[in-house]
Structure formats: structure tokens, C-alpha cells
N, C-alpha and C. Protein backbone atom coordinates (compact mmCIF):
# COMPACT_ATOMS: atom_id res chain seq x y z
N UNK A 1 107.80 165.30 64.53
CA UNK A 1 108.08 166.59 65.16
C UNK A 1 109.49 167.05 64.83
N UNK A 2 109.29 168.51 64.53
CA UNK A 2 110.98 169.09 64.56
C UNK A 2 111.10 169.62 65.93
N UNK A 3 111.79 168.62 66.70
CA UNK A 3 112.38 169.41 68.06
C UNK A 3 113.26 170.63 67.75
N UNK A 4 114.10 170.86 66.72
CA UNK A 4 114.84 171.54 66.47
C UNK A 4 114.72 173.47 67.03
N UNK A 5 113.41 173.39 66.20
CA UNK A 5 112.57 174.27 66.11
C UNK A 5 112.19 174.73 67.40
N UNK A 6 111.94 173.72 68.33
CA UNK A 6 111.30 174.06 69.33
C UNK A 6 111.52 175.12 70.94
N UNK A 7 111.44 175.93 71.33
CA UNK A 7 112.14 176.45 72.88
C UNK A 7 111.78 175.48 73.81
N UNK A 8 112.47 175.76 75.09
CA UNK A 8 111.91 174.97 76.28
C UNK A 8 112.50 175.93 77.20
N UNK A 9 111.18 175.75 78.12
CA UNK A 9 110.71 176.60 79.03
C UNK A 9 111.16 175.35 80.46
N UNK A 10 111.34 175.61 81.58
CA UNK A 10 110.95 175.00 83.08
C UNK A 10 110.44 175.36 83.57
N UNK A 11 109.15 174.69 83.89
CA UNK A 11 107.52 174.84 84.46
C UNK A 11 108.50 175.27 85.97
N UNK A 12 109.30 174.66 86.67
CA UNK A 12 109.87 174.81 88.02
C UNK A 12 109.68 176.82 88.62
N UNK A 13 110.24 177.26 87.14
CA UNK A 13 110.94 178.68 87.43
C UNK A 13 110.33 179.27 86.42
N UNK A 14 109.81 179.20 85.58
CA UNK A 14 109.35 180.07 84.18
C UNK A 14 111.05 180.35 83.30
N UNK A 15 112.14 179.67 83.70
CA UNK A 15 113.13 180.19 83.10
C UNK A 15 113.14 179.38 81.22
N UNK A 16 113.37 180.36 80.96
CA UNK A 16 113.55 179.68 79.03
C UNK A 16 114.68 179.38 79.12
N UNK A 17 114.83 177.90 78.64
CA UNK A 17 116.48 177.53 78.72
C UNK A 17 117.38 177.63 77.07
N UNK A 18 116.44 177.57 76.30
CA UNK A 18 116.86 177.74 75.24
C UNK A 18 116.62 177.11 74.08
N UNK A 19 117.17 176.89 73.06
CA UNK A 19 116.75 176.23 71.64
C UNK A 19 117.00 174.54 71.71
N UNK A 20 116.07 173.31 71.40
CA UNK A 20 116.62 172.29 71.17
C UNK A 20 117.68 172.35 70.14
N UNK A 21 118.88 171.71 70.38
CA UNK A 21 119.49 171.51 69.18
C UNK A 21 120.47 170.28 68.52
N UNK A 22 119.62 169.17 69.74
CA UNK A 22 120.28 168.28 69.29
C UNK A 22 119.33 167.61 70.37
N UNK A 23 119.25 165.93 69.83
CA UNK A 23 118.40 164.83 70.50
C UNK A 23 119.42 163.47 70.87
N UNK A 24 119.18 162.98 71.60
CA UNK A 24 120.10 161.46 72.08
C UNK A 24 119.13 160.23 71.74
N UNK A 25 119.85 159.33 71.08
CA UNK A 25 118.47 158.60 70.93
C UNK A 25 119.43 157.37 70.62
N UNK A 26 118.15 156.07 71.62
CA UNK A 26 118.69 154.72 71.68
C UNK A 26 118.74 154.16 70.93
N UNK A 27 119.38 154.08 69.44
CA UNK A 27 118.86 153.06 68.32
C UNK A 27 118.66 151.50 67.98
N UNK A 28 118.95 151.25 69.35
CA UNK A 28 118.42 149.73 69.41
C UNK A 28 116.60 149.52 69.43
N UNK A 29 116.33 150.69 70.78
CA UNK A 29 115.27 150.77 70.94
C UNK A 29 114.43 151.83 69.62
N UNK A 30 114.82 152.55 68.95
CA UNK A 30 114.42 153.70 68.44
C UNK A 30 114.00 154.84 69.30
N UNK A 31 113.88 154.74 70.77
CA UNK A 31 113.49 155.95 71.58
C UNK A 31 114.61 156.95 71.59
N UNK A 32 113.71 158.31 71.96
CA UNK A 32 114.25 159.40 72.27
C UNK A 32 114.87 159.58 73.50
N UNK A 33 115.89 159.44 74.04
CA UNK A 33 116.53 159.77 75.35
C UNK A 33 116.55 160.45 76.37
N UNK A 34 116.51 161.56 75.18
CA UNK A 34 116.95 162.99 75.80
C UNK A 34 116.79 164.14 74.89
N UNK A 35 117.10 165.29 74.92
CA UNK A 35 116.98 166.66 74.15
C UNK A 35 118.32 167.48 74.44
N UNK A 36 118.97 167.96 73.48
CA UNK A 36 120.19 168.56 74.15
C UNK A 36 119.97 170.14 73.68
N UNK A 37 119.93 170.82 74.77
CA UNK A 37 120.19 172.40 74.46
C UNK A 37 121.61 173.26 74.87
N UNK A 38 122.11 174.16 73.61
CA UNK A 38 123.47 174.41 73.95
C UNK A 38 123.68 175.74 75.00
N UNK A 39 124.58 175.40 75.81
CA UNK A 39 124.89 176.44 77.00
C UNK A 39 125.35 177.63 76.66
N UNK A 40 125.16 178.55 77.25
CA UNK A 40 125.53 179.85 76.74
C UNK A 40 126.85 180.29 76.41
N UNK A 41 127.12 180.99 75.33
CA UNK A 41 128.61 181.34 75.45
C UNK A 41 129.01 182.64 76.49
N UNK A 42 130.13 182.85 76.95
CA UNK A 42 130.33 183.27 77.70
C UNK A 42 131.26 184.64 77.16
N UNK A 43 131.50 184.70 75.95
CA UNK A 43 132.26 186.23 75.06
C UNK A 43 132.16 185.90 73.50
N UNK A 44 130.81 186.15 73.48
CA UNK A 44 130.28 185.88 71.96
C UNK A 44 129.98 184.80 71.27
N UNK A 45 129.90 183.81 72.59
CA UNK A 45 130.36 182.38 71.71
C UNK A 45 131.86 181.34 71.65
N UNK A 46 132.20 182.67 71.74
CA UNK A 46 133.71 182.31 71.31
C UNK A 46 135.05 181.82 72.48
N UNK A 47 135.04 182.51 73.14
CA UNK A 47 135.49 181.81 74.33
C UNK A 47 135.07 181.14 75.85
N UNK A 48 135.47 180.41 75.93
CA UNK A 48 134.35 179.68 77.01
C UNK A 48 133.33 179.11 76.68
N UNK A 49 132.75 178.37 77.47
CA UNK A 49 131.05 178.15 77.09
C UNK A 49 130.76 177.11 78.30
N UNK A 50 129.81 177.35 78.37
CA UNK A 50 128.88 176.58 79.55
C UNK A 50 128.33 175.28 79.12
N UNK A 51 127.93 174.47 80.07
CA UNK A 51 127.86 172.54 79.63
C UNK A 51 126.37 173.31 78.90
N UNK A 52 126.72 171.88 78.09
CA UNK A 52 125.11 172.01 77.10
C UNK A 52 123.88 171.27 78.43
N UNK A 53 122.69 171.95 78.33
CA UNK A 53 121.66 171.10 78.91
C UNK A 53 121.60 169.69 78.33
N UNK A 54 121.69 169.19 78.66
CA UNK A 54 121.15 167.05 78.31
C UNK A 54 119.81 166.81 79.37
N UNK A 55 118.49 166.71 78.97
CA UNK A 55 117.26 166.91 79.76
C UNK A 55 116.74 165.47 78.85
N UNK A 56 117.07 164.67 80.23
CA UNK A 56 116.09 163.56 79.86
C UNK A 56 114.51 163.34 79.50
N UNK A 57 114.52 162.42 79.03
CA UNK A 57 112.83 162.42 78.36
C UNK A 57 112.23 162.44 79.34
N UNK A 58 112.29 161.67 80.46
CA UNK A 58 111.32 161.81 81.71
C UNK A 58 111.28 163.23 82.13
N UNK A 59 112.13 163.84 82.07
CA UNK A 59 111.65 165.38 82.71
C UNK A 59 111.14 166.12 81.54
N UNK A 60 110.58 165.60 80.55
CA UNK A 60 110.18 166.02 79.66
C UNK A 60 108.19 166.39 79.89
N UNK A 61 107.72 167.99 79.94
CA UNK A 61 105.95 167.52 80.88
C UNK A 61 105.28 167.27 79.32
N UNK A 62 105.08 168.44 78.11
CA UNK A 62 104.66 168.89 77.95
C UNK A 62 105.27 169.04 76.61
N UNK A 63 104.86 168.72 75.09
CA UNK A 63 105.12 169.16 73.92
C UNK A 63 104.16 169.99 73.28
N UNK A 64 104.13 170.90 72.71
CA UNK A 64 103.22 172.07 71.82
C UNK A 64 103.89 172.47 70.60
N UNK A 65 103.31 172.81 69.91
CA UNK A 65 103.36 173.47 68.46
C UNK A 65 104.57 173.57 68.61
N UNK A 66 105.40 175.19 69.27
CA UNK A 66 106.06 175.67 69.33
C UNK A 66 106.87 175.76 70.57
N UNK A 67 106.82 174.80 71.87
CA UNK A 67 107.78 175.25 73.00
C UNK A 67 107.28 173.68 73.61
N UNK A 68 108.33 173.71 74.38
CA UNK A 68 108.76 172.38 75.54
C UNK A 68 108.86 172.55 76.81
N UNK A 69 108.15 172.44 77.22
CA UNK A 69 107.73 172.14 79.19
C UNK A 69 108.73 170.97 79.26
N UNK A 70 109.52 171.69 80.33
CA UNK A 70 110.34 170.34 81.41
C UNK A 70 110.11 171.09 82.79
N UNK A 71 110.56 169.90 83.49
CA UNK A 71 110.65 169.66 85.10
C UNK A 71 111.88 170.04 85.41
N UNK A 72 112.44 170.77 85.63
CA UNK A 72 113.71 170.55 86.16
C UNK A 72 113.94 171.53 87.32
N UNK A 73 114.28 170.67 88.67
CA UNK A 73 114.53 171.25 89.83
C UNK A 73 115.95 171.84 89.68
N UNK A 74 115.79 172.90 91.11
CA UNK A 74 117.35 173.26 91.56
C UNK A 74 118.38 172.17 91.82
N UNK A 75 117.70 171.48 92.43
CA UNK A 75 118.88 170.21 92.19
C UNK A 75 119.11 169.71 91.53
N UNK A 76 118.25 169.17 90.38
CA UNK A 76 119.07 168.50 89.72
C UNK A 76 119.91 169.42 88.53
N UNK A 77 119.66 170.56 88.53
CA UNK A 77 120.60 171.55 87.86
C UNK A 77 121.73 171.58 88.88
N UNK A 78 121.88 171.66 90.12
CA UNK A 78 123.15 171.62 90.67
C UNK A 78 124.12 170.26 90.03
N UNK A 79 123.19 169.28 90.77
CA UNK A 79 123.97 167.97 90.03
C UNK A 79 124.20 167.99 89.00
N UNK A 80 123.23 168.21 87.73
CA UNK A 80 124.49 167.85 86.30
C UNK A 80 124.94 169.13 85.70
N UNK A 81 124.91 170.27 86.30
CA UNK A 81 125.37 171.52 85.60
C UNK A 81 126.39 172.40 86.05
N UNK A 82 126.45 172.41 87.30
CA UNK A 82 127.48 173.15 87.96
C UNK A 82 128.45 172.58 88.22
């Protein structure tokens, strides 16, 4: 699979969080970790920017062709994002 390629959506809210664009991965084990999507910029990109999503594999529901189902509650977006 090219995660790269892929969007992800949260089944929680219907919100699209954005483009995979990067993966974490255990290379002892060879597993996939996680999925990292980058946070929005906040003046073009260019100044500022918001934490990247890091969405563990477990909150991972759902892979398709083209988009990625996760779980992700209000809380645990409070906890690792704000």
C-alpha cells in the first residue's frame, strides 16, 4: 500500500484530517506504528504550524483504495494535540 496517497477521514466527526505523509514504524518488529499527518499551517505554511497528527495503528478502523477511517475521540485530540 501507498499510505502516502491516501486521506483520512474520523468516523467520530466526519472531519477529513488530511494527507498521510509520513509512517512510524518498529524495525525490529517490521510493524507499522503509526501514520503521521501534517498540521495545518497557520500563514501559508510559512509561519507557525500546528503539531502534526501521529494516529496510532490501533485507532486505525478501516483501509480503502483511496481514504483511511480512524477513531479518534475529543479526547484524545485534547490529550495529544492541544
Amino acid at each position: 500500500l501507498e499510505f502516502i496517497i491516501l486521506g483520512v477521514i474520523n468516523i467520530n466527526d466526519g472531519r477529513r484530517l488530511g494527507f498521510v505523509c509520513d509512517v512510524e514504524i518498529d524495525f525490529e518488529s517490521g510493524r507499522i506504528e503509526a501514520i503521521v499527518i501534517p498540521g495545518g499551517g497557520r500563514l501559508f505554511g510559512l509561519i507557525g504550524k500546528e503539531k502534526d497528527y501521529v494516529i496510532p495503528w490501533d485507532r486505525i478502523k478501516k483501509i480503502g483504495e483511496d481514504i483511511i477511517l480512524v477513531d479518534m475521540d475529543e479526547r484524545y485530540f485534547r490529550k495529544h494535540f492541544e
